[in-house]
N, C-alpha and C. Protein backbone atom coordinates (compact mmCIF):
# COMPACT_ATOMS: atom_id res chain seq x y z
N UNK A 1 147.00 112.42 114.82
CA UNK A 1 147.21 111.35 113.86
C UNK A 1 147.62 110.09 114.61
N UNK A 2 147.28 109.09 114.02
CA UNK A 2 147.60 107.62 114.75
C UNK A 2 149.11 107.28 114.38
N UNK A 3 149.26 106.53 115.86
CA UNK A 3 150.97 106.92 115.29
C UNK A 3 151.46 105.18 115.36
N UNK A 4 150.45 104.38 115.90
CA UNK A 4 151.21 103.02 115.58
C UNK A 4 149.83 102.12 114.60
N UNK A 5 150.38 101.20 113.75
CA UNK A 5 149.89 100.42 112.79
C UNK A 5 148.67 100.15 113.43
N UNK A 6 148.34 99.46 114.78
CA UNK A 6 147.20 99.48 114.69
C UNK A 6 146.42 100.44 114.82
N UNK A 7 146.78 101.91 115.33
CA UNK A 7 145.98 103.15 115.39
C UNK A 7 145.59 103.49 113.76
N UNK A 8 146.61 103.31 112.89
CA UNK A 8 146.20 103.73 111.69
C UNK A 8 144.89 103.02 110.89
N UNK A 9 145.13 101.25 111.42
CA UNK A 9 144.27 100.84 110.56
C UNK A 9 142.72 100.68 111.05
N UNK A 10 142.31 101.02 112.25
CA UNK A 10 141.86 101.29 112.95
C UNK A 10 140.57 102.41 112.94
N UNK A 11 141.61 103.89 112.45
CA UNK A 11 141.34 104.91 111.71
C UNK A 11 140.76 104.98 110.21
N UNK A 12 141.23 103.99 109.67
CA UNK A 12 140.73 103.55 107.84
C UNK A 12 139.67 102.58 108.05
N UNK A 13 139.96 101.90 109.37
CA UNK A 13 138.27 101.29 109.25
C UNK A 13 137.23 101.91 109.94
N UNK A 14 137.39 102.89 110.49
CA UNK A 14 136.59 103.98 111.17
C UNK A 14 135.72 105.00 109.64
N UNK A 15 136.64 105.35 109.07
CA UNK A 15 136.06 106.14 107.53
C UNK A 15 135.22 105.21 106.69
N UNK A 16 135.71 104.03 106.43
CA UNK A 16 134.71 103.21 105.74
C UNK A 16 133.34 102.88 106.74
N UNK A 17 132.97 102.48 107.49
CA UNK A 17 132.25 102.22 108.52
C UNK A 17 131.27 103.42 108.71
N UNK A 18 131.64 104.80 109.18
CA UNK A 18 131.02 105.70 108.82
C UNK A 18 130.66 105.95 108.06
N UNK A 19 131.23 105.89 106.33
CA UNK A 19 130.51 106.07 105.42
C UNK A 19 129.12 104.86 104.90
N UNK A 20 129.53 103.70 105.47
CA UNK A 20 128.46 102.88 105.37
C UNK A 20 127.26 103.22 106.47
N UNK A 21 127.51 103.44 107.56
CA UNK A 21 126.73 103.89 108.46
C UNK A 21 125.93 105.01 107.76
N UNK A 22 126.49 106.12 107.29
CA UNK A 22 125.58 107.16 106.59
C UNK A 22 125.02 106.74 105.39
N UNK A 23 125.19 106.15 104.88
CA UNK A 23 124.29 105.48 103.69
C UNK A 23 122.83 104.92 104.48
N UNK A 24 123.18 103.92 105.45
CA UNK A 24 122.08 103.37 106.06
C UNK A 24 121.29 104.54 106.54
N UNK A 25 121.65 105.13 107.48
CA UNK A 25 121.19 106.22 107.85
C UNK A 25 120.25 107.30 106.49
N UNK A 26 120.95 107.71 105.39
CA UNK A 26 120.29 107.85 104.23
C UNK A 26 118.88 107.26 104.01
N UNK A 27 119.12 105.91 104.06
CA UNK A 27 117.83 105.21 103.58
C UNK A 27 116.81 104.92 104.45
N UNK A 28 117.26 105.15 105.68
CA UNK A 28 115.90 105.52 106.66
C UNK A 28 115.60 107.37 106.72
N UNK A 29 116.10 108.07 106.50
CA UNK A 29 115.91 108.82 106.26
C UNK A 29 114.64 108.94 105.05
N UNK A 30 115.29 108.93 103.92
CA UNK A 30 114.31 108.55 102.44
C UNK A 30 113.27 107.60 103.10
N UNK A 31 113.07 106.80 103.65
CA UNK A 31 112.05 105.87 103.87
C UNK A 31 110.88 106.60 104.83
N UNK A 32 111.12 107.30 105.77
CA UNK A 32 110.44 108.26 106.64
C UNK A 32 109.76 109.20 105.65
N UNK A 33 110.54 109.74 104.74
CA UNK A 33 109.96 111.16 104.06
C UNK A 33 109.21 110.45 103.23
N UNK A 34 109.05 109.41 102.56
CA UNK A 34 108.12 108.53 101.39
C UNK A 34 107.42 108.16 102.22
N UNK A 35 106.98 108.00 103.47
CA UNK A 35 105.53 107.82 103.98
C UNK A 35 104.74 109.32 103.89
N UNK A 36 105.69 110.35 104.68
CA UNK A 36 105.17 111.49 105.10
C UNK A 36 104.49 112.25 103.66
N UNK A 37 105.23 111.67 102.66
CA UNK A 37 104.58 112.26 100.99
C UNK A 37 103.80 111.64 100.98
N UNK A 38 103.61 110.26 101.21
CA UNK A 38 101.99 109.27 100.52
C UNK A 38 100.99 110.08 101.34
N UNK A 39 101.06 110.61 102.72
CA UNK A 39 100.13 111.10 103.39
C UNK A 39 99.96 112.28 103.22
N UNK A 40 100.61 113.29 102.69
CA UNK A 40 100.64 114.33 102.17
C UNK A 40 99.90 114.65 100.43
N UNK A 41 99.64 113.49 99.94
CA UNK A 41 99.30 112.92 98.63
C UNK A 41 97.83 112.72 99.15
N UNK A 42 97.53 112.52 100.22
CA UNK A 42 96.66 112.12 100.80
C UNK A 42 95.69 110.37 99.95
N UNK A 43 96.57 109.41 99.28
CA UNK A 43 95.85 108.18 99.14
C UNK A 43 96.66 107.51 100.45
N UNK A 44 95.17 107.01 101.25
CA UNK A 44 95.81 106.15 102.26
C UNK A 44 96.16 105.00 102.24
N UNK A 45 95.30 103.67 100.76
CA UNK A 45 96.05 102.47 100.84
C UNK A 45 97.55 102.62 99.96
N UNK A 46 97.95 104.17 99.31
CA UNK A 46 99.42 103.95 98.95
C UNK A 46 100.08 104.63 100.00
N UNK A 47 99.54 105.25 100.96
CA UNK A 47 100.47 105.33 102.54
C UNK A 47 100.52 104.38 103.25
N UNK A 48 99.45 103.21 103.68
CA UNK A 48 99.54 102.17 103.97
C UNK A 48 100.76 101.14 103.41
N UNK A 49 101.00 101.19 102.35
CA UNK A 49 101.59 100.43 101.42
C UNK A 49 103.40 100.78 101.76
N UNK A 50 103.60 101.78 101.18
CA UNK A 50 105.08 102.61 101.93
C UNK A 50 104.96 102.50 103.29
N UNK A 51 104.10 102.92 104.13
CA UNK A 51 104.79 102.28 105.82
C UNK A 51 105.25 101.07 105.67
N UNK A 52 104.23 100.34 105.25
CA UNK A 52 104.46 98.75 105.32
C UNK A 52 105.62 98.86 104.67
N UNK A 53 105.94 98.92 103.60
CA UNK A 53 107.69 98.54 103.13
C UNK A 53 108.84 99.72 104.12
N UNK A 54 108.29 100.45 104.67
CA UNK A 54 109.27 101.66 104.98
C UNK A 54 109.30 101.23 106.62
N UNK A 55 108.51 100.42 107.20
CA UNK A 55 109.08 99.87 108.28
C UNK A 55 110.20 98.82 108.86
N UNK A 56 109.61 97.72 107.16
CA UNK A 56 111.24 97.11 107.40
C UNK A 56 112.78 97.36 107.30
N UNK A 57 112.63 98.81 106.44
CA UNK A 57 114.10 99.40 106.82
C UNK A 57 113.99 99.79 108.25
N UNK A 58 113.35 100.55 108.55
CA UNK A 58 113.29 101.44 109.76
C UNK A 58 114.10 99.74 111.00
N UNK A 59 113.26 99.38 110.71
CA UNK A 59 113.70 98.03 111.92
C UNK A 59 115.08 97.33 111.60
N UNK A 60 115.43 97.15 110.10
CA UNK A 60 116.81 96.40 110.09
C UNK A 60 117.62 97.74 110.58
N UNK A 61 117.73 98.63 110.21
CA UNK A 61 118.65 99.79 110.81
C UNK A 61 118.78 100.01 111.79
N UNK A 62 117.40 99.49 112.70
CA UNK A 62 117.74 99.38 114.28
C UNK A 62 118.22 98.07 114.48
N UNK A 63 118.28 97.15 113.92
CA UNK A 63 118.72 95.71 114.59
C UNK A 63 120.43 96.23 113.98
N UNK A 64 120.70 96.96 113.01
CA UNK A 64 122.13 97.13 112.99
C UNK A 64 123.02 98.03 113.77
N UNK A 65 122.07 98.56 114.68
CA UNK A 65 122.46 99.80 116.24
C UNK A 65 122.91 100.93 115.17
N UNK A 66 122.17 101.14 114.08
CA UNK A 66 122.62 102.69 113.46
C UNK A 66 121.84 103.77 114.20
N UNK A 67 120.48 103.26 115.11
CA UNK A 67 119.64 103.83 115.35
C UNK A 67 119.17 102.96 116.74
N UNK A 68 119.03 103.88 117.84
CA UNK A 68 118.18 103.26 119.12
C UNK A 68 117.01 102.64 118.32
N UNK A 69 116.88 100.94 119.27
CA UNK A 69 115.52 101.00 118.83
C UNK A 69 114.38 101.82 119.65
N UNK A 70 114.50 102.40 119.84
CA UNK A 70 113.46 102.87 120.92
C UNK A 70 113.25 104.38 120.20
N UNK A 71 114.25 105.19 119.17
CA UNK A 71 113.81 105.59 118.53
C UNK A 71 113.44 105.40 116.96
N UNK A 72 113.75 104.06 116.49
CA UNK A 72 112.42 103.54 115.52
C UNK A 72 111.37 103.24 115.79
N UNK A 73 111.40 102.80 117.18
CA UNK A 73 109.91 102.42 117.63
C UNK A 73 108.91 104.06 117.23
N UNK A 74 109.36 104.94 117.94
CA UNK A 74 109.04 106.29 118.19
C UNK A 74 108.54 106.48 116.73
N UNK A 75 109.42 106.55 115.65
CA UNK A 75 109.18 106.81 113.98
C UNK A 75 108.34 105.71 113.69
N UNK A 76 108.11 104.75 114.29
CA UNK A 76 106.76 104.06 113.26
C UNK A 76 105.77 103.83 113.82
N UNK A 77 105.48 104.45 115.60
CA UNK A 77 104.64 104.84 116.27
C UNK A 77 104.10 106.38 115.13
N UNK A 78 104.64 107.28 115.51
CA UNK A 78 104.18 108.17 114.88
C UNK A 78 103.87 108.11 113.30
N UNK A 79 104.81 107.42 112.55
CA UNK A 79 103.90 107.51 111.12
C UNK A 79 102.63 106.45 111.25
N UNK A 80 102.69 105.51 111.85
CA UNK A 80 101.41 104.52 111.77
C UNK A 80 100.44 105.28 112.29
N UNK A 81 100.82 106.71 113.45
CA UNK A 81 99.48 107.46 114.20
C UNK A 81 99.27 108.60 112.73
N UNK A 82 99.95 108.86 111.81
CA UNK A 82 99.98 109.26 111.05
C UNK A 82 98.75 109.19 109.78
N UNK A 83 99.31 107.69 109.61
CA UNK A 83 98.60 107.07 108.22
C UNK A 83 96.82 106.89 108.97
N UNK A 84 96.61 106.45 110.21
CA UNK A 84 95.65 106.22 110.91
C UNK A 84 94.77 107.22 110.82
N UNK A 85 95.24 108.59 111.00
CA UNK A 85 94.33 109.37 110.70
C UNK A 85 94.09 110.10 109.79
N UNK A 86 94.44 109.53 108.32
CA UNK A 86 93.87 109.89 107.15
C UNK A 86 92.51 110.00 107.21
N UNK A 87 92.09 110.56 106.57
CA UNK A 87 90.60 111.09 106.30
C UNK A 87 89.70 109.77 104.78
């Protein structure tokens, strides 16, 4: 346990922070799996459509360091190699 004032408050902004962090995290999450369904749905201009909106989370979540960018790059490398080879 934190034993001086600033350890404590420190600690209470550590819990809020994390819980905002996992929210973000949440919604790139959800944003990944709503491409992988449009392509699984198999229409490709409404998989086209969800990457396109499901990349700009993917990227603000990396410009907020919730996520390497280098692994969003990776997630919209692979869903764009994804949507590409719809039939």
């Amino acid at each position: 346990m934190a034993n001086s004032a600033q350890a404590r408050k420190r600690a209470r902004q550590a819990v809020k922070a994390r819980a905002h962090n996992a929210s973000l995290r949440s919604r790139l999450r959800t944003a990944i799996k709503a491409v992988r369904k449009a392509i699984v749905n198999g229409d490709k201009a409404a998989a086209q459509e969800v990457y396109r909106s499901s990349t700009s989370v993917i990227d603000s979540i990396a410009d907020k360091k919730i996520i390497h960018k280098n692994k969003a790059a990776r997630h919209k490398s692979r869903l764009s190699a994804a949507v590409k080879a719809m039939a």
